[in-house]
N, C-alpha and C. Protein backbone atom coordinates (compact mmCIF):
# COMPACT_ATOMS: atom_id res chain seq x y z
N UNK A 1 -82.51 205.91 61.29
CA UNK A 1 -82.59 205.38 59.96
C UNK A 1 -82.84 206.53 58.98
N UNK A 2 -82.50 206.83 57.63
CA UNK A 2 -82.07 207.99 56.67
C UNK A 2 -82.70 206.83 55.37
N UNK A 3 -83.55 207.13 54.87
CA UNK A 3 -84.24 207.17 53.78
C UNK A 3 -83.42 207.26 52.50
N UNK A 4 -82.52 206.69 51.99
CA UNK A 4 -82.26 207.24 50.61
C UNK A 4 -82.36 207.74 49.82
N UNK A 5 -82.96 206.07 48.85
CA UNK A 5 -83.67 206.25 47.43
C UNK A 5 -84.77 205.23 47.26
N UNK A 6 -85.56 205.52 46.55
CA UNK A 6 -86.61 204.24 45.55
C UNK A 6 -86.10 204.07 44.44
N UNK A 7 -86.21 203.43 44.22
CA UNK A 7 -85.57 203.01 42.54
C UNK A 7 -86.62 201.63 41.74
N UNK A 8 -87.07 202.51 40.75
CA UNK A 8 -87.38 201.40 39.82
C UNK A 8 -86.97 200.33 38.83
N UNK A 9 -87.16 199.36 38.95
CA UNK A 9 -86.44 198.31 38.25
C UNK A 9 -87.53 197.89 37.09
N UNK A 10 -88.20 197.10 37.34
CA UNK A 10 -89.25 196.73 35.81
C UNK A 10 -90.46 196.50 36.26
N UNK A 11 -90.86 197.18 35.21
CA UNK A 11 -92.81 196.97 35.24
C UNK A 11 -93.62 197.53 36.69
N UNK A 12 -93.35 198.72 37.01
CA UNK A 12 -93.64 199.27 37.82
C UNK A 12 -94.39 200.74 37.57
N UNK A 13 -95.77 200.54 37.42
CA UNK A 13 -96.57 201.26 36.90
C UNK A 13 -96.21 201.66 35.60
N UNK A 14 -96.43 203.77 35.28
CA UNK A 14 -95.70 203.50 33.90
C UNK A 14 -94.16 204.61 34.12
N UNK A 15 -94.06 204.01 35.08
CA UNK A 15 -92.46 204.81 35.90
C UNK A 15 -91.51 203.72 35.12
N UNK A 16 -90.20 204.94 34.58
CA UNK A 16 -89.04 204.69 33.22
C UNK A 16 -88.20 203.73 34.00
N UNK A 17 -88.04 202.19 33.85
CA UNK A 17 -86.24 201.56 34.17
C UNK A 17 -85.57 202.25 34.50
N UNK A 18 -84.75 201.86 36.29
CA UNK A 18 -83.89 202.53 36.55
C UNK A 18 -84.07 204.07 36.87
N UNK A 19 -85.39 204.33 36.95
CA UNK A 19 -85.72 205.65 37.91
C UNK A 19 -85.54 205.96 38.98
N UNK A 20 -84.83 206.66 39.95
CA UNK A 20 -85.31 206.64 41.49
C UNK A 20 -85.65 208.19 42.01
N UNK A 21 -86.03 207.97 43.08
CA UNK A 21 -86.32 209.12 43.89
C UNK A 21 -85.78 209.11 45.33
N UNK A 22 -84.68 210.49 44.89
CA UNK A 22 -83.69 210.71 46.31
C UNK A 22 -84.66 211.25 47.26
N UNK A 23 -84.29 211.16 48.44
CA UNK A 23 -84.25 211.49 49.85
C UNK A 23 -83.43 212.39 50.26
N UNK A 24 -83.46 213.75 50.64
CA UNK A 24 -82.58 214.49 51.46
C UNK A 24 -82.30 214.14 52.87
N UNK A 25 -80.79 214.33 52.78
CA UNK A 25 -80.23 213.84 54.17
C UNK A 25 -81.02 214.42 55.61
N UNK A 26 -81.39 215.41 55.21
CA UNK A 26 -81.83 216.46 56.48
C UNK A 26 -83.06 217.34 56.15
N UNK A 27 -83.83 217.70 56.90
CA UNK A 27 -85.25 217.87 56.09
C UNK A 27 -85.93 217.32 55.92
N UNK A 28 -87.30 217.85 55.16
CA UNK A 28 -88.48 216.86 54.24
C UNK A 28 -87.80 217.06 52.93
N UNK A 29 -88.23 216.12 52.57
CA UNK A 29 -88.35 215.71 50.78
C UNK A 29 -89.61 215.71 50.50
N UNK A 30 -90.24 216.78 49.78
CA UNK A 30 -91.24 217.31 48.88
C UNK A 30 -91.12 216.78 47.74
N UNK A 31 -92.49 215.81 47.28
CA UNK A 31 -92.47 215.54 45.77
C UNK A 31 -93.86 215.95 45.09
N UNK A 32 -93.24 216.46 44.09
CA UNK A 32 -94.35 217.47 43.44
C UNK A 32 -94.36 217.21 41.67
N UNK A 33 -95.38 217.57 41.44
CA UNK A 33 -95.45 217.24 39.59
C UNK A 33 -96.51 217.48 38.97
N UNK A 34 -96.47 217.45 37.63
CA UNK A 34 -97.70 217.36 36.91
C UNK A 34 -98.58 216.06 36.81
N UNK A 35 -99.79 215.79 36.72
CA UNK A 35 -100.60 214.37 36.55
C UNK A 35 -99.34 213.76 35.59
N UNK A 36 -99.54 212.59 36.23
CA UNK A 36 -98.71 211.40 35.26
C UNK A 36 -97.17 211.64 35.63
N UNK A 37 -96.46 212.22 36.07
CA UNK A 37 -95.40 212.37 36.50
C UNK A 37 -94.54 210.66 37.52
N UNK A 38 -95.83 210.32 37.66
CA UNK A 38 -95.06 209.49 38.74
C UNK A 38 -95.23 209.54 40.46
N UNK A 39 -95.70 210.72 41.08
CA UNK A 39 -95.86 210.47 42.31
C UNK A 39 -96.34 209.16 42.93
N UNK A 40 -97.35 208.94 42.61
CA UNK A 40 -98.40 208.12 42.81
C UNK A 40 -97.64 206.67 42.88
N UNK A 41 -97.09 206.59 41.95
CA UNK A 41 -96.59 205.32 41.91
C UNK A 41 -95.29 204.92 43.12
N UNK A 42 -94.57 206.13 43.30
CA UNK A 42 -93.25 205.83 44.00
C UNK A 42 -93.97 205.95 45.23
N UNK A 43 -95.07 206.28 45.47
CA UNK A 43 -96.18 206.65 46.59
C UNK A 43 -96.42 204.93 47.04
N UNK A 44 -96.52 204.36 46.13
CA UNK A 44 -97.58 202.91 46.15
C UNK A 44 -96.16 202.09 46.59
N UNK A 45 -95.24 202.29 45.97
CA UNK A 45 -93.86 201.50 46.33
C UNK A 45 -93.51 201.85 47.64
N UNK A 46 -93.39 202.94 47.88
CA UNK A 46 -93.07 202.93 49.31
C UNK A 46 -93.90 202.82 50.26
N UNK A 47 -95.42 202.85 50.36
CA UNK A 47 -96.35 202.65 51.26
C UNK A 47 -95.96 201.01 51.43
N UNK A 48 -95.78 200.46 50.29
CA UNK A 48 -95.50 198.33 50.17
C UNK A 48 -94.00 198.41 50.97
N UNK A 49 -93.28 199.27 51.04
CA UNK A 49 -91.62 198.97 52.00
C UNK A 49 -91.82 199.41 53.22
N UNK A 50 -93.13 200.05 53.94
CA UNK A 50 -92.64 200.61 54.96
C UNK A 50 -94.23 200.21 55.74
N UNK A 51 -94.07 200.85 56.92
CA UNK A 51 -95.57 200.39 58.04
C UNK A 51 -96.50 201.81 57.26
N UNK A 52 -97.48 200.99 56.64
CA UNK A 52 -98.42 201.59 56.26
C UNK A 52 -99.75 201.56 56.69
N UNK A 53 -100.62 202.32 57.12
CA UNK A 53 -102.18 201.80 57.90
C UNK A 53 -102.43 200.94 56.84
N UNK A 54 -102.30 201.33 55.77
CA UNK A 54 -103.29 199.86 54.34
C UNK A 54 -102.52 200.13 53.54
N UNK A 55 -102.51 198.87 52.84
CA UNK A 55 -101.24 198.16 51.37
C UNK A 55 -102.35 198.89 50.16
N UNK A 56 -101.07 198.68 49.18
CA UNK A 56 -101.87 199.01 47.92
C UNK A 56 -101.75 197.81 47.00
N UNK A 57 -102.18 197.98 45.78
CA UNK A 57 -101.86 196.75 44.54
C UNK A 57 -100.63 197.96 44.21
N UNK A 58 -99.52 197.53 43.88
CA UNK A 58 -98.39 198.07 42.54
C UNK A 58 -98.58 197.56 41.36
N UNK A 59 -99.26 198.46 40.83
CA UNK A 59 -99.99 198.50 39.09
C UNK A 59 -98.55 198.29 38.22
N UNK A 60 -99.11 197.59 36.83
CA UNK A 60 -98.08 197.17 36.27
C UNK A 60 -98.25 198.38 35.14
N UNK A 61 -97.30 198.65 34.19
CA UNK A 61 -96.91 199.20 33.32
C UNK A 61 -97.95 198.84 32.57
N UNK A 62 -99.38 199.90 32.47
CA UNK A 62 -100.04 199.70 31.69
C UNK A 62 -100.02 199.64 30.20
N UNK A 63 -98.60 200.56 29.52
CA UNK A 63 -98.64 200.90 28.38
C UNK A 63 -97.61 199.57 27.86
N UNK A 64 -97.51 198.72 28.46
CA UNK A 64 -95.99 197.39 28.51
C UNK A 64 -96.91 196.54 27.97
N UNK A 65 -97.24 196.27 26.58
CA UNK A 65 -97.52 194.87 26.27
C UNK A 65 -96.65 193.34 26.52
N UNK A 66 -95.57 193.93 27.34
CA UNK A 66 -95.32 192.41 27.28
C UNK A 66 -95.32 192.09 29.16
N UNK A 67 -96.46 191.05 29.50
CA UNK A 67 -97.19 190.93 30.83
C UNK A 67 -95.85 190.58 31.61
N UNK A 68 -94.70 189.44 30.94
CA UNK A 68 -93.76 188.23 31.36
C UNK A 68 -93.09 189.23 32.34
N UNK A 69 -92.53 190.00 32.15
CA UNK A 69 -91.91 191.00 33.24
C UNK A 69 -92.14 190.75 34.34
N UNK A 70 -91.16 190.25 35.32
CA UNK A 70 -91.58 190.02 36.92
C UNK A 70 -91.35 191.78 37.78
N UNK A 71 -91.86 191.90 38.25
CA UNK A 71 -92.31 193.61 38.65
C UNK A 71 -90.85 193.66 40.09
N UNK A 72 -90.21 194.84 39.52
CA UNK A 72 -88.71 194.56 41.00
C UNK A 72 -88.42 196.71 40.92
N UNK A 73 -88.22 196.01 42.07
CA UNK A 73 -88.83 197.54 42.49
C UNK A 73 -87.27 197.54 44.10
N UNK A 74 -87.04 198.75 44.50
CA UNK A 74 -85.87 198.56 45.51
C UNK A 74 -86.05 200.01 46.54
N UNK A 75 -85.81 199.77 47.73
CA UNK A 75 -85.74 200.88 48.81
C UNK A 75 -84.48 200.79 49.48
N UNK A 76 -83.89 201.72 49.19
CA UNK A 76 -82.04 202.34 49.88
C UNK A 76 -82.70 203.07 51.10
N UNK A 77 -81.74 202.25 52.59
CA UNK A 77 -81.93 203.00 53.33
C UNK A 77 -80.76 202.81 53.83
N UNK A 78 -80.35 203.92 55.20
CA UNK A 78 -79.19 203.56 55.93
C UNK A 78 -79.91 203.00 57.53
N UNK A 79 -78.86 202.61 58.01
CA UNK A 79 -79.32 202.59 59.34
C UNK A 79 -77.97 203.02 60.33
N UNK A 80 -78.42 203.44 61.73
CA UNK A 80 -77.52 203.86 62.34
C UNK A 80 -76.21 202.58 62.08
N UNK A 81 -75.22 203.74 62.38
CA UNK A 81 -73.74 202.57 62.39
C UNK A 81 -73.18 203.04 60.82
N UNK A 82 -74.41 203.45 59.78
CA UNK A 82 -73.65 203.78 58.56
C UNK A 82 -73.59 202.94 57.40
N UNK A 83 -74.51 201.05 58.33
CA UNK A 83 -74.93 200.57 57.00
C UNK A 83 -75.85 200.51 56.60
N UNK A 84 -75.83 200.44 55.06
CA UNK A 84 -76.45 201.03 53.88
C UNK A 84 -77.19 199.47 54.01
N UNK A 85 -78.74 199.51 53.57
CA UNK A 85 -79.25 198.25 52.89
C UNK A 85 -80.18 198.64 52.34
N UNK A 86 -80.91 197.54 51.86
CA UNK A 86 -81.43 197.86 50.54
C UNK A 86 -82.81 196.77 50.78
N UNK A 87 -83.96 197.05 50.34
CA UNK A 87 -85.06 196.42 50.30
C UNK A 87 -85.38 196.02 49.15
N UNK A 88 -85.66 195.14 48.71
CA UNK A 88 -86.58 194.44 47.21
C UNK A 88 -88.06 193.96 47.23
N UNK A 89 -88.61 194.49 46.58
CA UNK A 89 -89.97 194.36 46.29
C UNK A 89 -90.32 193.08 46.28
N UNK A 90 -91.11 192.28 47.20
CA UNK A 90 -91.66 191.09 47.41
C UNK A 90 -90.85 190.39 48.49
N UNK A 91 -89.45 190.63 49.35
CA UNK A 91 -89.03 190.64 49.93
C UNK A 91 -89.97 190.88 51.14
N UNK A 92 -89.17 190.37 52.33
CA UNK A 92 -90.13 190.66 54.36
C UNK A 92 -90.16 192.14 54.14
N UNK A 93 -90.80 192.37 54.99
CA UNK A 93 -90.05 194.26 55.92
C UNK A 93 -89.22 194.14 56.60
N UNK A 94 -88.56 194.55 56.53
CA UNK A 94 -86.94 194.56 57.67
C UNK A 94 -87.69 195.72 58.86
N UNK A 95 -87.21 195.01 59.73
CA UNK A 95 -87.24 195.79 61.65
C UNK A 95 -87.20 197.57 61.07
N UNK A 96 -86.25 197.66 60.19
CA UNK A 96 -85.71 199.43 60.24
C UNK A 96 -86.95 200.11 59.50
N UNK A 97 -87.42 199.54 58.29
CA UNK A 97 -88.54 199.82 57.66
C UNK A 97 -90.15 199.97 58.33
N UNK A 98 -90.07 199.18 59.30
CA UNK A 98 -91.29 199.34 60.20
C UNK A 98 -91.36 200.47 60.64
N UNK A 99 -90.36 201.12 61.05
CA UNK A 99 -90.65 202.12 61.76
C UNK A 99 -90.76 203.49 61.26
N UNK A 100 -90.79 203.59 59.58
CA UNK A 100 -91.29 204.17 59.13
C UNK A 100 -92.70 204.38 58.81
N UNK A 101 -93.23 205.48 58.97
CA UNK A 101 -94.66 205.34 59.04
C UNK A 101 -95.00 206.25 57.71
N UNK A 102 -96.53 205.82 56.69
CA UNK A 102 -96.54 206.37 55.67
C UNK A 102 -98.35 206.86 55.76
N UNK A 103 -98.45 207.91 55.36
CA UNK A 103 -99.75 208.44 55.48
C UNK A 103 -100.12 209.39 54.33
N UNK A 104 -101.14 209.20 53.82
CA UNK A 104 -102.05 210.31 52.65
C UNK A 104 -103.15 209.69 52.96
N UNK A 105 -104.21 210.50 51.94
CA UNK A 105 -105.91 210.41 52.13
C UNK A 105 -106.07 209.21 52.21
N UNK A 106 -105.70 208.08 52.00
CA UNK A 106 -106.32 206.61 51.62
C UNK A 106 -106.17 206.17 53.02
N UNK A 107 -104.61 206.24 54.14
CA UNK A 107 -104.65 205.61 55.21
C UNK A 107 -105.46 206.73 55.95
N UNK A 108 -105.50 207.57 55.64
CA UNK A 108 -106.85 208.82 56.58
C UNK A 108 -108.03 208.05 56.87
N UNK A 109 -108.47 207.47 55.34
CA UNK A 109 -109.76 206.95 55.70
C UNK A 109 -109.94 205.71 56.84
N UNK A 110 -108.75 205.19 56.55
CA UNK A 110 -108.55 204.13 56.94
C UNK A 110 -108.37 204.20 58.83
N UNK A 111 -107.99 205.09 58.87
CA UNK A 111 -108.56 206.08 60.47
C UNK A 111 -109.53 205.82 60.48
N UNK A 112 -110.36 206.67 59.97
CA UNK A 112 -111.52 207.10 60.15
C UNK A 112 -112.45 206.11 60.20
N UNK A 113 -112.57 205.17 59.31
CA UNK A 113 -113.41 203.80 59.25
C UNK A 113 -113.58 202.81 60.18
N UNK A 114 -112.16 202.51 60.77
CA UNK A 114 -112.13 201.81 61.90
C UNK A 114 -112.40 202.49 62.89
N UNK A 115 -112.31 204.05 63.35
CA UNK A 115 -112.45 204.42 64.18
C UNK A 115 -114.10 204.54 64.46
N UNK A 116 -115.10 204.84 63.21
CA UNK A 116 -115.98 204.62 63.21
C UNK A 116 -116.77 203.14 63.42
N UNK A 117 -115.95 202.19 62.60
CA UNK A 117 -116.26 200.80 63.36
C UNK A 117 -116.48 200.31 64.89
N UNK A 118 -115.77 201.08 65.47
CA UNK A 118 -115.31 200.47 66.64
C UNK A 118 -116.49 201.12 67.50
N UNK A 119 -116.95 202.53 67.23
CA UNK A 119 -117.69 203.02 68.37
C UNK A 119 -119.25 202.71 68.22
């Protein structure tokens, strides 16, 4: 399975309509920026499309006075064979998406806590 894109659709933190973030075919994809750039957020979208140790909330467009906006958000992936599909925000997890695994400091802790729970 090959990772695409994310793409923002509406009211998805304060990330612009119709944003996405490519995936290199081969390699890591490094995403890097100044505060407020956006990591964080395409961070929170894809931890919600894929097997994550812990979910997040996807914050709405704080600076968006208007609430009515239903929040749609999308993950391009391929899968072997060459087809292309596509995930939507509030949508299942599809089988191919599981088996992506997503990790930063928050699922760390999330190690660590249970692992401390348990003993």
């Amino acid at each position: 399975m090959f990772l695409r894109e994310a793409g923002v659709g509406v009211a998805i933190n304060s990330l612009a309509e119709g944003e996405r973030l490519r995936f290199a075919q081969t390699g890591l994809t490094i995403v890097y920026g100044f505060n407020g750039s956006g990591k964080s957020g395409y961070a929170r979208l894809l931890r919600r499309s894929v097997n994550a140790r812990r979910d997040v909330e996807i914050h709405r467009d704080g600076f968006d006075k208007d609430t009515s906006k239903a929040q749609d958000a999308r993950v391009v992936y391929d899968v072997e064979g060459g087809a292309t599909q596509v995930w939507r925000m509030g949508a299942e997890h599809s089988a191919e998406l599981a088996q992506v695994r997503f990790y930063d400091s928050e699922c760390g802790r999330t190690y660590v806590d249970l692992a401390s729970a348990a003993a």
